[in-house]
N, C-alpha and C. Protein backbone atom coordinates (compact mmCIF):
# COMPACT_ATOMS: atom_id res chain seq x y z
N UNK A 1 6.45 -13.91 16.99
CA UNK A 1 5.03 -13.69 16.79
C UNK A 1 4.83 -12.55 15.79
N UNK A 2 4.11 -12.75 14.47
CA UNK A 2 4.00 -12.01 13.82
C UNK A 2 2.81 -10.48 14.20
N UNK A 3 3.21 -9.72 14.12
CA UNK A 3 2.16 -8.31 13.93
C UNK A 3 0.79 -8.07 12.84
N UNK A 4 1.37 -8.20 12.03
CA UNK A 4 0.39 -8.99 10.80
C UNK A 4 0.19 -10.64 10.38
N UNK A 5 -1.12 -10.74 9.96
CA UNK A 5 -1.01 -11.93 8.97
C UNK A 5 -0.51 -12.01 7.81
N UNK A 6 0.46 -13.34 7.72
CA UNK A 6 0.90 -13.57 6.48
C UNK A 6 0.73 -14.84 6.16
N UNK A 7 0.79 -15.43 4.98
CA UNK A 7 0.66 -16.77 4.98
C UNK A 7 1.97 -16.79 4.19
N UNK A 8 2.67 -18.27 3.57
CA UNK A 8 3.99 -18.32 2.70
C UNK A 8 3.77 -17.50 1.61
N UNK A 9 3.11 -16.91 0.72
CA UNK A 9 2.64 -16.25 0.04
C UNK A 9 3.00 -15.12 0.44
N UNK A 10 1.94 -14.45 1.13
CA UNK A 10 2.55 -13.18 1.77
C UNK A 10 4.38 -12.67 1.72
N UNK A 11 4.86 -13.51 2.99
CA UNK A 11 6.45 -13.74 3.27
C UNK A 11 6.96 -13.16 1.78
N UNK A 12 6.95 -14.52 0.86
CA UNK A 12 7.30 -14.20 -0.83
C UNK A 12 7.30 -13.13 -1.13
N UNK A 13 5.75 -12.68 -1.44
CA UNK A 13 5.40 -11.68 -2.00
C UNK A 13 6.28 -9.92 -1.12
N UNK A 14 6.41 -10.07 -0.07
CA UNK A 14 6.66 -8.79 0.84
C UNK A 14 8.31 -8.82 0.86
N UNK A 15 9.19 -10.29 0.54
CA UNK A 15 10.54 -10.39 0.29
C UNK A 15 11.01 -9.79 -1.10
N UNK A 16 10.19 -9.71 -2.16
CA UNK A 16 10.22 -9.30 -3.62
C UNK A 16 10.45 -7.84 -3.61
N UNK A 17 9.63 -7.49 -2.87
CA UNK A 17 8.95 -6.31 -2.80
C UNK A 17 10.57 -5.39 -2.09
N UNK A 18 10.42 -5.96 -1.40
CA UNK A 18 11.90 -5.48 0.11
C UNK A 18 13.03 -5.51 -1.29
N UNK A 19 13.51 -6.53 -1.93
CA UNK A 19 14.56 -6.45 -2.89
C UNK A 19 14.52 -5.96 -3.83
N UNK A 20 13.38 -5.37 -4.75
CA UNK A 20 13.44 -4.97 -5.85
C UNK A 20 13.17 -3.27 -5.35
N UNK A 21 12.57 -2.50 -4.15
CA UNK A 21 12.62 -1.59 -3.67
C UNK A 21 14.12 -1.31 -3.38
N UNK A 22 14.60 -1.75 -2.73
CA UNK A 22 15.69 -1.53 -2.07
C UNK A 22 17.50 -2.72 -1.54
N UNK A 23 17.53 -3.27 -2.33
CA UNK A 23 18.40 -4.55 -2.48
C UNK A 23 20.09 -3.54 -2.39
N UNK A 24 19.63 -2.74 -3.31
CA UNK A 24 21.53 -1.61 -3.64
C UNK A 24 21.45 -0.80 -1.79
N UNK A 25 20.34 -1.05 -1.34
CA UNK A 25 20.75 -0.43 0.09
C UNK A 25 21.00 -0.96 1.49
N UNK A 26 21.09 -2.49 0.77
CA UNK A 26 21.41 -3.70 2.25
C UNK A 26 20.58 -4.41 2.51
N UNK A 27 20.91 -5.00 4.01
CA UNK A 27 19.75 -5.45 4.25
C UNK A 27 19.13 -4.94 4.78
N UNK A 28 19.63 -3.67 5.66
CA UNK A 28 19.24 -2.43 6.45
C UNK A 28 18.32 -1.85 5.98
N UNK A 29 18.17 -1.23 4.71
CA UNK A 29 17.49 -1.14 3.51
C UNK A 29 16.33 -1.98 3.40
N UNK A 30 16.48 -3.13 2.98
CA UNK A 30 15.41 -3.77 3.16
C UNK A 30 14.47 -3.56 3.96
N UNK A 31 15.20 -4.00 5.28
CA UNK A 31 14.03 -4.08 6.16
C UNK A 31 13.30 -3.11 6.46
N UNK A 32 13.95 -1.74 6.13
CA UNK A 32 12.99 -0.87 6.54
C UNK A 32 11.92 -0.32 5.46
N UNK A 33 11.94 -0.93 4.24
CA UNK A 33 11.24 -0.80 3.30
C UNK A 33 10.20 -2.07 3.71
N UNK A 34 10.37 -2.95 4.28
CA UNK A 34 9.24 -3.66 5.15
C UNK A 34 8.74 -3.50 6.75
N UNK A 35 9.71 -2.57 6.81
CA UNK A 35 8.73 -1.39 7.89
C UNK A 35 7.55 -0.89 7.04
N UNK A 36 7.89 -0.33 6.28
CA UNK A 36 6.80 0.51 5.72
C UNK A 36 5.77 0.04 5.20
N UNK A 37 5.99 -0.97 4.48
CA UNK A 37 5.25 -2.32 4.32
C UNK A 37 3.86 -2.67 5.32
N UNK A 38 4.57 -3.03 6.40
CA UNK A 38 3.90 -3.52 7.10
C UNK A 38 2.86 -2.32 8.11
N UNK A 39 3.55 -1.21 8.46
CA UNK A 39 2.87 -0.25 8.44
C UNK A 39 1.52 0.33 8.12
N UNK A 40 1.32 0.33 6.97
CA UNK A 40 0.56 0.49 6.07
C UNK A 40 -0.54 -0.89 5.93
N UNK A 41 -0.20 -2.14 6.56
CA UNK A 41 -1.72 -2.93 6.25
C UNK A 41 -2.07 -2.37 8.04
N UNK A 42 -0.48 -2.38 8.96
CA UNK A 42 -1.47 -2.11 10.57
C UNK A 42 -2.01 -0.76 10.79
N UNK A 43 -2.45 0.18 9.52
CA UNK A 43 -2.24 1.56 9.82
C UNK A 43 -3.69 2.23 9.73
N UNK A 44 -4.23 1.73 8.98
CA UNK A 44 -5.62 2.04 8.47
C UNK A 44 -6.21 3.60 8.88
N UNK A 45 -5.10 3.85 8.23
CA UNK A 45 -5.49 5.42 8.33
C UNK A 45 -5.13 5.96 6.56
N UNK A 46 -5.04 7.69 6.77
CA UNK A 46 -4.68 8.43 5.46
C UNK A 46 -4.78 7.42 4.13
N UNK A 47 -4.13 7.28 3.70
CA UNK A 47 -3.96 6.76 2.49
C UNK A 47 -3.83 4.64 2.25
N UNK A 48 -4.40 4.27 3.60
CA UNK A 48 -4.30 3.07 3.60
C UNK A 48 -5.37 2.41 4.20
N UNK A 49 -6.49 3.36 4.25
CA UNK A 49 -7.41 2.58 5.15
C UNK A 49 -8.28 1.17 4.34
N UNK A 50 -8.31 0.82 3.53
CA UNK A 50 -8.64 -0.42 2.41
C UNK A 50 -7.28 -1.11 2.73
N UNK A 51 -6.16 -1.16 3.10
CA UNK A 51 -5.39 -2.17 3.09
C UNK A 51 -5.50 -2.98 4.39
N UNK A 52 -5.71 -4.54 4.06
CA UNK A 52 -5.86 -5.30 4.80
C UNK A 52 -4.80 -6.51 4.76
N UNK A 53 -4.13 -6.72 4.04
CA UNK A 53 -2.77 -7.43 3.97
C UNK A 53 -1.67 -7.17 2.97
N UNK A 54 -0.66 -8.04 2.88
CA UNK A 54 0.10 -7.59 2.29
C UNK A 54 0.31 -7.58 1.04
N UNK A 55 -0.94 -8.43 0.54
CA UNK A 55 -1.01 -8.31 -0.79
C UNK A 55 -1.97 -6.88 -1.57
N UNK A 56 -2.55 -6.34 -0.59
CA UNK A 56 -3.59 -5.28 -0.74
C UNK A 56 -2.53 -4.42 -0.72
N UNK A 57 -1.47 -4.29 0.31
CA UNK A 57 -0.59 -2.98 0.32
C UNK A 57 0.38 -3.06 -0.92
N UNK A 58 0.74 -4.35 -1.22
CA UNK A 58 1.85 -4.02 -2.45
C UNK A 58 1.23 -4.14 -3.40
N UNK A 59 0.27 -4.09 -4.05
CA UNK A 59 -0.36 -3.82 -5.23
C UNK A 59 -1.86 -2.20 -5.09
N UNK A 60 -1.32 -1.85 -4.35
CA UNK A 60 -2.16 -0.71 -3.90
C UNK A 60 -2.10 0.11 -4.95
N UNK A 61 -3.39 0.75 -5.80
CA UNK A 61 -3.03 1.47 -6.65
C UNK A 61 -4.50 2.68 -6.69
N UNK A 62 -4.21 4.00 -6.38
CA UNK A 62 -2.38 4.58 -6.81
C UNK A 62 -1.93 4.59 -5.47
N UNK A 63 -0.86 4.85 -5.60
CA UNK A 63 -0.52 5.06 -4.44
C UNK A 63 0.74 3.61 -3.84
N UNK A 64 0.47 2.79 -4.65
CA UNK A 64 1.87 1.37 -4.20
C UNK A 64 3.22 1.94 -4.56
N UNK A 65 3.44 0.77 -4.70
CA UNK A 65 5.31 0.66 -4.96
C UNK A 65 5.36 0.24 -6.44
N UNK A 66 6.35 1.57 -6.83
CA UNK A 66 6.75 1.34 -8.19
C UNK A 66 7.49 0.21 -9.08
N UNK A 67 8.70 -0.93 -7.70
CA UNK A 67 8.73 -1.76 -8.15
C UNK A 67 8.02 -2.76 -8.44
N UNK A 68 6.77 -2.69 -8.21
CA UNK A 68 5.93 -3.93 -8.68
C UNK A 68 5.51 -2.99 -10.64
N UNK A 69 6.50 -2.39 -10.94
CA UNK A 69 5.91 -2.54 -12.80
C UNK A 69 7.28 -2.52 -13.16
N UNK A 70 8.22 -2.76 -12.30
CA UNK A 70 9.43 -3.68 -13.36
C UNK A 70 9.86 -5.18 -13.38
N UNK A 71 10.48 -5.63 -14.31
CA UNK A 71 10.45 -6.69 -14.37
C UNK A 71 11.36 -7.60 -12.69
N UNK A 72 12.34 -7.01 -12.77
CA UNK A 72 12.96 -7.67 -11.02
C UNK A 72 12.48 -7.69 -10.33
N UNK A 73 10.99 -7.34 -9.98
CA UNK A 73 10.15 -7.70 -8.93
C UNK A 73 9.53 -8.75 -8.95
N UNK A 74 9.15 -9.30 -10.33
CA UNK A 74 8.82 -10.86 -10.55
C UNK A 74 9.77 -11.89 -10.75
N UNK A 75 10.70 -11.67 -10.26
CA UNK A 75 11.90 -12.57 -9.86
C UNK A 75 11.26 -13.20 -8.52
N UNK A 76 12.05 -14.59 -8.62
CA UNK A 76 11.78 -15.66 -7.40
C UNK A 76 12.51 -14.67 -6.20
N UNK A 77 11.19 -14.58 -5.48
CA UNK A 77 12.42 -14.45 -3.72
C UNK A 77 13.38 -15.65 -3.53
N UNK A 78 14.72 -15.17 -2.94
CA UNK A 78 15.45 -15.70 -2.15
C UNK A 78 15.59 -16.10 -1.12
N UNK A 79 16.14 -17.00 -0.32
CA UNK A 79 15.43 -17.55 0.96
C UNK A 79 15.74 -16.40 1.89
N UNK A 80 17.29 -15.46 1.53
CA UNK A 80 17.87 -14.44 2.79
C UNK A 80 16.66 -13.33 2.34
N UNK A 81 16.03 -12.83 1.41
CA UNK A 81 14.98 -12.47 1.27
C UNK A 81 13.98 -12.78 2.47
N UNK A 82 13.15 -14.06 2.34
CA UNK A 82 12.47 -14.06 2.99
C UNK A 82 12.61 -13.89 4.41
N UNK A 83 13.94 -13.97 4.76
CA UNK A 83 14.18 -13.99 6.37
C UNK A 83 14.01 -12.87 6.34
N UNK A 84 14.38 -11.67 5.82
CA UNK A 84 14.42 -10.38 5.89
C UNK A 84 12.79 -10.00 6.47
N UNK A 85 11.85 -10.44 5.39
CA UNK A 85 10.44 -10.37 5.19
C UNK A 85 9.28 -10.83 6.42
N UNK A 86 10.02 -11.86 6.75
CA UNK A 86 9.95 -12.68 8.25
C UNK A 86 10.27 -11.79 9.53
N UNK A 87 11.15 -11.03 9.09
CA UNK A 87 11.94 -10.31 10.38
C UNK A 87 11.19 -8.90 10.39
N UNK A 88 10.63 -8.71 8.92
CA UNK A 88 9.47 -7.18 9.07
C UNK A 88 8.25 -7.81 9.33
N UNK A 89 7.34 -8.55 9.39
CA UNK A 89 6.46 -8.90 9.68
C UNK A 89 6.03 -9.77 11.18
N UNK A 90 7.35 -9.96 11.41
CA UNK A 90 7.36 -10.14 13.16
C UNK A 90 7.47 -8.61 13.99
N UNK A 91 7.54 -7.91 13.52
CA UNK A 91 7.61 -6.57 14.36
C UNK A 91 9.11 -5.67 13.91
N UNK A 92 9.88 -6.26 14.18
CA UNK A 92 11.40 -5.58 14.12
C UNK A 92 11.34 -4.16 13.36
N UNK A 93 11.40 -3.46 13.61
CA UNK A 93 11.37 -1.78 13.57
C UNK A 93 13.13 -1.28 13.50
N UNK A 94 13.27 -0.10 12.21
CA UNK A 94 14.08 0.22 12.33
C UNK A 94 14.43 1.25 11.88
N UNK A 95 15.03 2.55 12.48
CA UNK A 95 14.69 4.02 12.44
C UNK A 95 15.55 3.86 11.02
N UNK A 96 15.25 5.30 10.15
CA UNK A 96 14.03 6.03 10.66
C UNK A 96 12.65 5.56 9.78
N UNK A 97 12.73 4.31 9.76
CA UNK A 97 11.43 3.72 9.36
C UNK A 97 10.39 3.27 10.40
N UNK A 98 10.51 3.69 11.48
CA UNK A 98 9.74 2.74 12.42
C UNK A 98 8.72 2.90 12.57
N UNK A 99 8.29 4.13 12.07
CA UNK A 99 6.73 4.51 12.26
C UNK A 99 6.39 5.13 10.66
N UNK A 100 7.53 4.76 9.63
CA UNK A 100 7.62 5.25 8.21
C UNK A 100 6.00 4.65 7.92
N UNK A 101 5.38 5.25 6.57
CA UNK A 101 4.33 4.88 5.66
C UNK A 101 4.54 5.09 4.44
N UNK A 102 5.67 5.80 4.23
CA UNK A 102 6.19 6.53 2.95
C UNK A 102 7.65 6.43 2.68
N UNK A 103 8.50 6.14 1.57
CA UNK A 103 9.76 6.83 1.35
C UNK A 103 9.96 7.32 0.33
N UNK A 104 11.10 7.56 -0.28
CA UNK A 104 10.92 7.95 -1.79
C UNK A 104 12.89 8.44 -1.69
N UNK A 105 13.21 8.14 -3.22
CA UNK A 105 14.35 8.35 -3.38
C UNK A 105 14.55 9.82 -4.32
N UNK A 106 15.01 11.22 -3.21
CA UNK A 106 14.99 12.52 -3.97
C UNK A 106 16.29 12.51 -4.59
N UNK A 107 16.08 13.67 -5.63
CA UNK A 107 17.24 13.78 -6.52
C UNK A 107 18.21 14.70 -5.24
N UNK A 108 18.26 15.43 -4.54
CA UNK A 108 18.99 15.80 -3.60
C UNK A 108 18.70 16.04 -2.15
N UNK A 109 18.60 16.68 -1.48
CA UNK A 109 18.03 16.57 0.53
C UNK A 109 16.77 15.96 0.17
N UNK A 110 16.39 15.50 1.48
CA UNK A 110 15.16 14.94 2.04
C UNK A 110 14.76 16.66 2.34
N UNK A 111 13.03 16.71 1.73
CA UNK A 111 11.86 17.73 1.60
C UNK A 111 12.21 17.75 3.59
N UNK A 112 11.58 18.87 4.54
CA UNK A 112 11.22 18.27 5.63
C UNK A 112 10.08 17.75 5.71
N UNK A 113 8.81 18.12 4.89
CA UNK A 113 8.06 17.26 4.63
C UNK A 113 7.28 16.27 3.41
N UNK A 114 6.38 15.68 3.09
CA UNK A 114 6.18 14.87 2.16
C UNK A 114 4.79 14.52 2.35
N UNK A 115 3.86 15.41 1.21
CA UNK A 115 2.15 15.24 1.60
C UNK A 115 2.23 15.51 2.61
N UNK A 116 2.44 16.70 3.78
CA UNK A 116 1.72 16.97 4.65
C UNK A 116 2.72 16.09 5.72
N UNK A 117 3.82 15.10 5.56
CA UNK A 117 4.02 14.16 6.26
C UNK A 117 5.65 14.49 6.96
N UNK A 118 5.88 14.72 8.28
CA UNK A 118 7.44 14.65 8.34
C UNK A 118 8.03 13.75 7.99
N UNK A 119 9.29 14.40 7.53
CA UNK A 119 10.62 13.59 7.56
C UNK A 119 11.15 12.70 8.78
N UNK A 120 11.17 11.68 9.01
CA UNK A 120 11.96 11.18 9.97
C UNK A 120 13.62 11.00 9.63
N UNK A 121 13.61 11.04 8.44
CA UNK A 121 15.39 10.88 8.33
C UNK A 121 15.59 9.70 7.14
N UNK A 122 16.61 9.89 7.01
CA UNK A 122 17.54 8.94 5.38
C UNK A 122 18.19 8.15 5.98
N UNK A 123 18.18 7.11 4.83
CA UNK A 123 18.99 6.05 5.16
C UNK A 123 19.31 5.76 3.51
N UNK A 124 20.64 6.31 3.11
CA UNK A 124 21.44 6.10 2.11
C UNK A 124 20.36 6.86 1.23
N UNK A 125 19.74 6.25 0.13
CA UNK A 125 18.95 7.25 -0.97
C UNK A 125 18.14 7.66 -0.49
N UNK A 126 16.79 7.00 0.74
CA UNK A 126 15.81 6.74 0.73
C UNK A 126 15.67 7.64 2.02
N UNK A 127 14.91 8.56 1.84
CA UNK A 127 14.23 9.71 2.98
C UNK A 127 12.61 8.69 3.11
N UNK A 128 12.48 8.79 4.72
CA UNK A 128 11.24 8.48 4.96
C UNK A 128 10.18 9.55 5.79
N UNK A 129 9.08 9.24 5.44
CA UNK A 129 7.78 9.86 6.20
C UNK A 129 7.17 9.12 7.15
N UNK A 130 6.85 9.90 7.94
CA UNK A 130 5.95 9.26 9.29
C UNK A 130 4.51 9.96 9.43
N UNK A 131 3.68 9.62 9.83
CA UNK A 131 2.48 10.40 9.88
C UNK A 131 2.53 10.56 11.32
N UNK A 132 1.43 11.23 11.82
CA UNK A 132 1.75 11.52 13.22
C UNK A 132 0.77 10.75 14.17
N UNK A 133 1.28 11.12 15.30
CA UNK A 133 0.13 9.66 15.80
C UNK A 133 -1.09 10.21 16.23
N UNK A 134 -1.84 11.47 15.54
CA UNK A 134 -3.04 11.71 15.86
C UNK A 134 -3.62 11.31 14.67
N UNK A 135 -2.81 11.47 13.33
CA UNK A 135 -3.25 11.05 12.26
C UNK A 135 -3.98 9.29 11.79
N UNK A 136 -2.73 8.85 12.69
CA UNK A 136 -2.15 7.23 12.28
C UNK A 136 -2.19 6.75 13.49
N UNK A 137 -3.19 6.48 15.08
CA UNK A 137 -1.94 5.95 15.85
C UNK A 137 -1.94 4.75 15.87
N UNK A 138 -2.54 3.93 14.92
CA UNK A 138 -2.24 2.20 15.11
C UNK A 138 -0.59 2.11 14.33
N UNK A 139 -0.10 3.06 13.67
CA UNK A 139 1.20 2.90 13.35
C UNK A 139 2.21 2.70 14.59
C-alpha cells in the first residue's frame, strides 16, 4: 500500500530521480534518496508546504534536486529502478533517511547541522537532515 499517490508516471519519474541522485551509492543509496523524496510531498511543512506529489517535489524550484539539470536524469528509468521507486513510495524507510528532507554531498564531515536542520547521519557521500517533529510531524 502506497503512502503517497503515484500514478506510472510518478514511479518513472521518482526512479530517475533515485538514479541520477544517487546510482554510485547502491541501491541503499537509492532508496533513501526516495526517502527523502517522498518525505517532502507527505511533509507539508518548512520548505515543502506547496508540494503535493512527486512531480511537484522533483521539479521544486529553488530548492529541488540538482539532478534534474543534467542530462542522466532524462535517461529512460530501468525496471530495477522502478522497483526501487515502488519500494520508496510504499513506505520502506531507511536510516538515516527515515525522517530525512534534505541531503547533500560535503566536501568533508557531515555539518551537525544543515539550515537549522540536524544531522541524522551518512551513508557513503551523502549526510542527511531531518527536521524535527515539532517542525515537520507528518514526516
Amino acid at each position: 500500500m502506497a503512502v503517497i499517490k503515484a500514478t506510472d508516471k510518478d514511479v518513472d519519474l521518482l526512479a530517475r530521480l533515485m538514479r541520477s541522485e544517487a546510482e554510485g551509492e547502491g541501491q541503499l543509496g537509492m532508496l533513501m534518496v526516495g526517502n527523502v523524496g517522498v518525505n517532502r510531498v507527505l511533509g507539508d511543512c518548512l520548505d515543502f508546504t506547496k508540494i503535493r506529489n512527486i512531480q511537484d517535489m522533483v521539479y521544486q524550484r529553488p530548492g529541488g534536486f540538482e539532478a534534474t539539470t543534467k542530462s542522466y536524469f532524462y535517461q529512460r528509468a530501468r525496471e530495477v529502478d522502478k522497483k526501487l521507486a515502488r519500494r520508496a513510495i510504499a513506505g520502506e524507510k531507511f536510516h538515516p533517511a527515515t525522517r530525512s528532507l534534505w541531503f547533500f554531498e560535503p566536501p568533508g564531515a557531515c555539518p551537525p547541522q544543515w539550515y537549522n536542520q540536524p544531522n541524522t547521519g551518512r551513508y557513503k557521500a551523502h549526510c542527511f537532515f531531518a527536521p524535527t517533529v515539532e517542525d515537520c510531524p507528518r514526516v
